[in-house]
PDB file of N, CA and C in Angstrom:
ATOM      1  N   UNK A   1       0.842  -1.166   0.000  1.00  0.00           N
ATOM      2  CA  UNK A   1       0.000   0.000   0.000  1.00  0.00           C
ATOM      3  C   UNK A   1       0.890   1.232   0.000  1.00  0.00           C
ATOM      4  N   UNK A   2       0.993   2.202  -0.802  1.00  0.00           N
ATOM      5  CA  UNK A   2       1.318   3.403  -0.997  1.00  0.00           C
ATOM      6  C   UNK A   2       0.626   4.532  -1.011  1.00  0.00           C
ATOM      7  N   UNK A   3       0.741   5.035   0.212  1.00  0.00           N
ATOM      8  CA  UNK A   3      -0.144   6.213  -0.057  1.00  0.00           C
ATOM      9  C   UNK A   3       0.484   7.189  -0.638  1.00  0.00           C
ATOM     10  N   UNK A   4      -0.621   8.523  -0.770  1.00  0.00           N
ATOM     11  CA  UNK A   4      -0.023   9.940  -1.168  1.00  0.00           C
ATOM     12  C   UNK A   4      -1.039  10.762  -1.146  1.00  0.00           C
ATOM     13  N   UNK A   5      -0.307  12.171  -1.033  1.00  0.00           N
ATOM     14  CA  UNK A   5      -1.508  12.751  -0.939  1.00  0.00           C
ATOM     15  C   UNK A   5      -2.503  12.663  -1.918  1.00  0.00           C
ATOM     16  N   UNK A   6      -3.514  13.766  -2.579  1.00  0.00           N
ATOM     17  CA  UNK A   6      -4.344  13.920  -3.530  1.00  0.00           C
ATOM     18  C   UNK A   6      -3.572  14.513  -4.765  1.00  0.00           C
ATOM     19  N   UNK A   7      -2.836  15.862  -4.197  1.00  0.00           N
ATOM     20  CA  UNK A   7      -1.981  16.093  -5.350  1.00  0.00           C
ATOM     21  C   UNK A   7      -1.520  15.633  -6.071  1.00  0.00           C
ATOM     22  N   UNK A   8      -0.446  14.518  -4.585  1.00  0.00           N
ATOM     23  CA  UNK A   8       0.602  13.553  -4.862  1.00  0.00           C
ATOM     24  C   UNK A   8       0.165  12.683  -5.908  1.00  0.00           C
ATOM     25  N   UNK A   9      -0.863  12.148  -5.547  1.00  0.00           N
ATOM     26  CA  UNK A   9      -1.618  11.289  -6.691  1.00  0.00           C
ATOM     27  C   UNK A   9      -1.774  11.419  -8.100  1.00  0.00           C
ATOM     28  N   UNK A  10      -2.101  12.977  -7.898  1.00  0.00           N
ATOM     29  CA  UNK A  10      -2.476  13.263  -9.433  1.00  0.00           C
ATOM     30  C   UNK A  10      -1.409  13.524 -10.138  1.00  0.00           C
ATOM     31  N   UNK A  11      -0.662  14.065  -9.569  1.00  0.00           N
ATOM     32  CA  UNK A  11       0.864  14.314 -10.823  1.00  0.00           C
ATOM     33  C   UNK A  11       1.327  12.943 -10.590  1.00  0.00           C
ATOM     34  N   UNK A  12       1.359  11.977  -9.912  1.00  0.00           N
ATOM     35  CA  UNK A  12       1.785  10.397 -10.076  1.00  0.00           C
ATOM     36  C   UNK A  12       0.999   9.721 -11.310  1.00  0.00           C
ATOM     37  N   UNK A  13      -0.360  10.057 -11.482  1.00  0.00           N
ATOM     38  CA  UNK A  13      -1.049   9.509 -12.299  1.00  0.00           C
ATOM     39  C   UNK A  13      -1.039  10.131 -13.560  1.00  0.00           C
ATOM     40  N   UNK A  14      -0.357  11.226 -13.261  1.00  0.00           N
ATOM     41  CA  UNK A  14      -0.416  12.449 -14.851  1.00  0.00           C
ATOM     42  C   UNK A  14      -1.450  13.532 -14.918  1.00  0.00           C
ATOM     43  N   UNK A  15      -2.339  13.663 -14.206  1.00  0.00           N
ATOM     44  CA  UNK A  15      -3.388  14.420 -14.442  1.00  0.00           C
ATOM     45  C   UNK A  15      -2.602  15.975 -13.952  1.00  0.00           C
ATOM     46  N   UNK A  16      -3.005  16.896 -15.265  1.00  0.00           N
ATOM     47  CA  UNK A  16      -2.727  18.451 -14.824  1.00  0.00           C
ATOM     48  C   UNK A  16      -3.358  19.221 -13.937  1.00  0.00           C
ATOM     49  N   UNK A  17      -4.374  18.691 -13.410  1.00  0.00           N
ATOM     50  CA  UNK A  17      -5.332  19.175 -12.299  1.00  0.00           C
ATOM     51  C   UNK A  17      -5.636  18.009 -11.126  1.00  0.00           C
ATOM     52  N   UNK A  18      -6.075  18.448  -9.652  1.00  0.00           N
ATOM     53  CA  UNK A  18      -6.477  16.930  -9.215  1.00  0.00           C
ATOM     54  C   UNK A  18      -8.080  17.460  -8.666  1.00  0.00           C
ATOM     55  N   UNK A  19      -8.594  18.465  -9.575  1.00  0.00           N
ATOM     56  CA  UNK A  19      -9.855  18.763  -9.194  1.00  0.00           C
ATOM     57  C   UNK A  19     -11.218  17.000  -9.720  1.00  0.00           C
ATOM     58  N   UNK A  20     -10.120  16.608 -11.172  1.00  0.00           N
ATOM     59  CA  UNK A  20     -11.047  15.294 -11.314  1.00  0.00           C
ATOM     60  C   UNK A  20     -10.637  14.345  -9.991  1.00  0.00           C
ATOM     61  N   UNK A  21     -10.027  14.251  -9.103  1.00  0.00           N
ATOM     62  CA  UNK A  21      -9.841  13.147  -8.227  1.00  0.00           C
ATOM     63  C   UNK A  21     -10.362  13.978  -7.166  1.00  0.00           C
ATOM     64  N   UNK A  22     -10.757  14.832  -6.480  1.00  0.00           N
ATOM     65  CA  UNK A  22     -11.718  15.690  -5.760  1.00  0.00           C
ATOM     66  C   UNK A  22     -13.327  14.948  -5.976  1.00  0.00           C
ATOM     67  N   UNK A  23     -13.168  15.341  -7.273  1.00  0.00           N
ATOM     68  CA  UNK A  23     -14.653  14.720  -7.412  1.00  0.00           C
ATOM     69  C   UNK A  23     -15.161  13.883  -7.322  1.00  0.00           C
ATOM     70  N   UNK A  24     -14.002  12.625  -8.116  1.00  0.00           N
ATOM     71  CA  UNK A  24     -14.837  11.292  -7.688  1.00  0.00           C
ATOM     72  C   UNK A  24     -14.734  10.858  -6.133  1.00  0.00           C
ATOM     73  N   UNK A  25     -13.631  11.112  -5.106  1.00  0.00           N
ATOM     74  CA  UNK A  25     -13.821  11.129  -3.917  1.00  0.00           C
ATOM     75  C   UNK A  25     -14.885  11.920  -2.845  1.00  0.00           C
ATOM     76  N   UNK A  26     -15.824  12.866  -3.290  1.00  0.00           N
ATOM     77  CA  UNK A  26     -16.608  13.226  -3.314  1.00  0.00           C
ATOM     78  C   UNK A  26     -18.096  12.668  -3.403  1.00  0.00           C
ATOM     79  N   UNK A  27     -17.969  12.417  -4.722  1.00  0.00           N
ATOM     80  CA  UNK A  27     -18.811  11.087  -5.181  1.00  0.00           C
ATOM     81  C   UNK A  27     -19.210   9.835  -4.454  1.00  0.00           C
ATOM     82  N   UNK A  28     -18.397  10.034  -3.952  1.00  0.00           N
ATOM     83  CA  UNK A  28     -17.656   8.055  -3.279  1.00  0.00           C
ATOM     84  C   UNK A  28     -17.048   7.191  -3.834  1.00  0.00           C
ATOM     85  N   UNK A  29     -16.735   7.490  -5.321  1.00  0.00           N
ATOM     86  CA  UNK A  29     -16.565   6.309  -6.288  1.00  0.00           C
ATOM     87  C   UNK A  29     -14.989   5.599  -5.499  1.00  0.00           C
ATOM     88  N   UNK A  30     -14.045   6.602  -4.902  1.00  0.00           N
ATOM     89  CA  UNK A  30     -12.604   6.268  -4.455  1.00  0.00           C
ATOM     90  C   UNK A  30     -12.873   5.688  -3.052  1.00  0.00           C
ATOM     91  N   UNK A  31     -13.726   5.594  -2.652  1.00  0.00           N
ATOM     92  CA  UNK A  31     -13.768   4.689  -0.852  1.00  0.00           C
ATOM     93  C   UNK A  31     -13.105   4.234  -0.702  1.00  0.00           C
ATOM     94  N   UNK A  32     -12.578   3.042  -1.403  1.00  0.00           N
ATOM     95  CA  UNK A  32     -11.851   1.877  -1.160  1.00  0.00           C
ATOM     96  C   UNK A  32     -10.498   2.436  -1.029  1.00  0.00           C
ATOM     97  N   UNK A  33     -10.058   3.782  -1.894  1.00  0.00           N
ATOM     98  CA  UNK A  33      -8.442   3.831  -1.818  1.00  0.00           C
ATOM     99  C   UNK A  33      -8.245   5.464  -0.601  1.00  0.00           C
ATOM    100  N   UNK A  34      -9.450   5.842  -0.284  1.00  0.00           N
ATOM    101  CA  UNK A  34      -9.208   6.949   0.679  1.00  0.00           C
ATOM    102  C   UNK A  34      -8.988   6.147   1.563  1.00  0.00           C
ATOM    103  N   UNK A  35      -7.726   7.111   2.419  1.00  0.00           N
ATOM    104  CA  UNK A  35      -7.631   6.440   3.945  1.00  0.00           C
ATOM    105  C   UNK A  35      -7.389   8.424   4.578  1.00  0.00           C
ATOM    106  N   UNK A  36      -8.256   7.970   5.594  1.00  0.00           N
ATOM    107  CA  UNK A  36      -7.842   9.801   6.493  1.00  0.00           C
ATOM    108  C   UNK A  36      -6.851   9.430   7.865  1.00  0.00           C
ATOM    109  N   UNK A  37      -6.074  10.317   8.060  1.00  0.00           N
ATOM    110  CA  UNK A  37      -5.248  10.504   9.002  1.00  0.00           C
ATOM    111  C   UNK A  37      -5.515  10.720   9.563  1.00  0.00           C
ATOM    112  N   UNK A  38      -5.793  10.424  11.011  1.00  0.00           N
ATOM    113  CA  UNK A  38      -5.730  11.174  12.250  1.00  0.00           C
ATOM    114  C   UNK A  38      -5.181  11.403  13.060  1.00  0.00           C
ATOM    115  N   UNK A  39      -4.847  12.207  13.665  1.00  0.00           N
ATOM    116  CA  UNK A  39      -5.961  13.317  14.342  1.00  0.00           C
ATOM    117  C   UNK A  39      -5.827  14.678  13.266  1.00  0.00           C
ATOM    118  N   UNK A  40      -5.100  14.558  12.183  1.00  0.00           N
ATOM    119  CA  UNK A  40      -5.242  15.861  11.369  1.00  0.00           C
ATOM    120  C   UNK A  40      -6.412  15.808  10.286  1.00  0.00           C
ATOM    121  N   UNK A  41      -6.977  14.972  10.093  1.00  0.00           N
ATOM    122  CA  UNK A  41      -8.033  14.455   9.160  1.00  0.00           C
ATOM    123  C   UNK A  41      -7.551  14.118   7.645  1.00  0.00           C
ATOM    124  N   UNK A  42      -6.338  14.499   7.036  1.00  0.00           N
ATOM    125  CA  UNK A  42      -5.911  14.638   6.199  1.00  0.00           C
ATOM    126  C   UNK A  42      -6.475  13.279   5.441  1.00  0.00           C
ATOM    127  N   UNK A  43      -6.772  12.916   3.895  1.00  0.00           N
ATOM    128  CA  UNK A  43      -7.081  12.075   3.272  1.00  0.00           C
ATOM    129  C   UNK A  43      -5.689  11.469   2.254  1.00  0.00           C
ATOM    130  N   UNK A  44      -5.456  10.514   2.250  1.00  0.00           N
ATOM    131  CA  UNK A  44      -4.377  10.130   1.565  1.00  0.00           C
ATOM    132  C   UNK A  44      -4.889   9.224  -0.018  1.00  0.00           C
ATOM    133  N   UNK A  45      -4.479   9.084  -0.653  1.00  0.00           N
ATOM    134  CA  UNK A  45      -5.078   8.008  -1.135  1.00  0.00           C
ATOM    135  C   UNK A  45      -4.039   6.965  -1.444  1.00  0.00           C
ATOM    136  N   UNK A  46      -4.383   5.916  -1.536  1.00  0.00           N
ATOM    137  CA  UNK A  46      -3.988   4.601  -1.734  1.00  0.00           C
ATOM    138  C   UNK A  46      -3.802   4.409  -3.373  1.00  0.00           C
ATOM    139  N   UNK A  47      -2.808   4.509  -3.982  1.00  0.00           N
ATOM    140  CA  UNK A  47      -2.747   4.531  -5.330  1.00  0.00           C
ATOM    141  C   UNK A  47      -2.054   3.410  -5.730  1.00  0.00           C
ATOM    142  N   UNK A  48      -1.935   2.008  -5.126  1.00  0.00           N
ATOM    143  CA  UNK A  48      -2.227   0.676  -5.965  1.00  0.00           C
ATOM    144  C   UNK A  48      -3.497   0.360  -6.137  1.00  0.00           C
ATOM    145  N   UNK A  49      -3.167   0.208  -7.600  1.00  0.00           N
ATOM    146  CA  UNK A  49      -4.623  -0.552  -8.486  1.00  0.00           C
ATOM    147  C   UNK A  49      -5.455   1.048  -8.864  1.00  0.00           C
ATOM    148  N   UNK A  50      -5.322   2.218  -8.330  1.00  0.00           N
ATOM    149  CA  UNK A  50      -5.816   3.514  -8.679  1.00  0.00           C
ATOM    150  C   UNK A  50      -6.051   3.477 -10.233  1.00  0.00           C
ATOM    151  N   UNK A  51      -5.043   3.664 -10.931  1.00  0.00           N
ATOM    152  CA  UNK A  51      -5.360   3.947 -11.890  1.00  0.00           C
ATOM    153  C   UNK A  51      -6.038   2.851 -12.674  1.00  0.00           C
ATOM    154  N   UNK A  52      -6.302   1.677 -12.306  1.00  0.00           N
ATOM    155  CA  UNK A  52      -7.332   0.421 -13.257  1.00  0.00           C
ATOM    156  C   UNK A  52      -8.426   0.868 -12.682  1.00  0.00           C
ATOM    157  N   UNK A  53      -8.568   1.176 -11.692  1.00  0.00           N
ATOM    158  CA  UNK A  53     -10.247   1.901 -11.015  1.00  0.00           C
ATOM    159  C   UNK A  53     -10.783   2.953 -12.058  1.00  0.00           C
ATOM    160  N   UNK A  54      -9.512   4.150 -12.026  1.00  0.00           N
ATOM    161  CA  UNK A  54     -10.096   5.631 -12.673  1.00  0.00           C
ATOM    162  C   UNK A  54     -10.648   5.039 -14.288  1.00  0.00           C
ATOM    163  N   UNK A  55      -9.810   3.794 -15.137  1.00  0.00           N
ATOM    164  CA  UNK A  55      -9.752   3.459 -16.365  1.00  0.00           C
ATOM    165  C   UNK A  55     -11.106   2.992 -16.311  1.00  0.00           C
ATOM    166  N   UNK A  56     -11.853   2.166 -15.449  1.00  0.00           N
ATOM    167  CA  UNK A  56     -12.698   1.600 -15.553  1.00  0.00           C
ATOM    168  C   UNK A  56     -14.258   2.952 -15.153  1.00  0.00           C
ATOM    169  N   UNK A  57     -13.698   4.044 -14.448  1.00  0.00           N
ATOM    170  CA  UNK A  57     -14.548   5.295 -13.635  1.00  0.00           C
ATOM    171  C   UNK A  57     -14.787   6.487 -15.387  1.00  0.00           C
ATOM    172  N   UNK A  58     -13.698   6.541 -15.437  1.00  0.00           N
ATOM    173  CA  UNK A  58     -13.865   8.032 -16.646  1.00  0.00           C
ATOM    174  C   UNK A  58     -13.841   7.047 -17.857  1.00  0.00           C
ATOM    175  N   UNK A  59     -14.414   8.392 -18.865  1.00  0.00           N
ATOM    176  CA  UNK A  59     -14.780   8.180 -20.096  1.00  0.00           C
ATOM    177  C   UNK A  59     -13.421   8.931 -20.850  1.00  0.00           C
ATOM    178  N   UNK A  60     -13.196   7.832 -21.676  1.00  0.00           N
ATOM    179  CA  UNK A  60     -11.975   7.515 -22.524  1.00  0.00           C
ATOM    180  C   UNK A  60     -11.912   8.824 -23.610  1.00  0.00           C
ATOM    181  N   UNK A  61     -10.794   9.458 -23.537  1.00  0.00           N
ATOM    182  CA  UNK A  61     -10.739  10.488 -25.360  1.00  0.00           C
ATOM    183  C   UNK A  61      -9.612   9.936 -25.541  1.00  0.00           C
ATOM    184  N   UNK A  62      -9.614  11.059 -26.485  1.00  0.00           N
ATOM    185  CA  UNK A  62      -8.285  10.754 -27.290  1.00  0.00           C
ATOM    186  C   UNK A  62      -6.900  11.640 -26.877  1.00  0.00           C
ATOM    187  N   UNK A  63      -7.436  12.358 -26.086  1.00  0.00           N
ATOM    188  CA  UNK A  63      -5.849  13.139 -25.228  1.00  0.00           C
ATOM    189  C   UNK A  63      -6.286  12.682 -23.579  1.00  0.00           C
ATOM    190  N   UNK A  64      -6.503  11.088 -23.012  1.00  0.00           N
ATOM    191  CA  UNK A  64      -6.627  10.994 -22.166  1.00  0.00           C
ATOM    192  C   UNK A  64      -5.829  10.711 -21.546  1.00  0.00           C
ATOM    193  N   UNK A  65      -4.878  11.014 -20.076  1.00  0.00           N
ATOM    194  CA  UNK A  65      -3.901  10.457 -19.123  1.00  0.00           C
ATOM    195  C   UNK A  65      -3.592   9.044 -19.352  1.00  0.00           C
ATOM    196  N   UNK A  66      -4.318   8.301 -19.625  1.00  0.00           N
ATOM    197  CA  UNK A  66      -3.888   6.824 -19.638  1.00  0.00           C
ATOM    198  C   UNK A  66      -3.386   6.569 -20.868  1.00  0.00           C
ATOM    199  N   UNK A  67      -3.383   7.540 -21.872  1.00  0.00           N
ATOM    200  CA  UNK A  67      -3.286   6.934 -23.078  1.00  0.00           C
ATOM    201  C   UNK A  67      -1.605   7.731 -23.638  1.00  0.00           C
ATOM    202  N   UNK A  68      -1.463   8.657 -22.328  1.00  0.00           N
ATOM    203  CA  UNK A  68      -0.012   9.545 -23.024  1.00  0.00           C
ATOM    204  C   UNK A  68       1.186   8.404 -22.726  1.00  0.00           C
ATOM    205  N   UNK A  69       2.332   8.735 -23.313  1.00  0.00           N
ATOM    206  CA  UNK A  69       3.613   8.085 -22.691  1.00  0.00           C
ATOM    207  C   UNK A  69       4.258   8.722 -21.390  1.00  0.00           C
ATOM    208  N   UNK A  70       4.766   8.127 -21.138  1.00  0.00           N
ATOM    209  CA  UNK A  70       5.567   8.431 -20.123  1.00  0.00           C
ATOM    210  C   UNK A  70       6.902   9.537 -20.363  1.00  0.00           C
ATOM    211  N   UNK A  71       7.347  10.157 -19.665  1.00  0.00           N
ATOM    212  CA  UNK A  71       8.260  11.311 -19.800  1.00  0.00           C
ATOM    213  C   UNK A  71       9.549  10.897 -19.306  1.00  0.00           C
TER     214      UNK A  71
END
């Protein structure tokens, strides 16, 4: 298990914003990979298997994160 923050997550996963991972944690769709810290409340997420979740959560284009190369 690896956590990270939300940010952390999103530039791990590629995304230029992490307002889409806001949302679906919001949603509830991420339950399984939020974990909160306490006593600061902070939310981490758990980003094994993350990105086969989001692949299977969002709708696919053609300039989508999963589909760029790696840098």
């Amino acid at each position: 298990m690896q956590l990270m923050s939300i940010s952390g997550a999103a530039r791990h996963l590629g995304y230029k914003s992490r307002s889409q991972l806001y949302k679906l944690i919001d949603d509830g769709w991420l339950d399984e990979h939020v974990h909160v810290q306490m006593p600061s409340g902070q939310r981490l997420l758990d980003v094994d298997g993350l990105q086969e979740k989001l692949q299977t959560l969002c709708q696919w284009r053609i300039d989508s994160v999963f589909l760029r190369k790696p840098v």
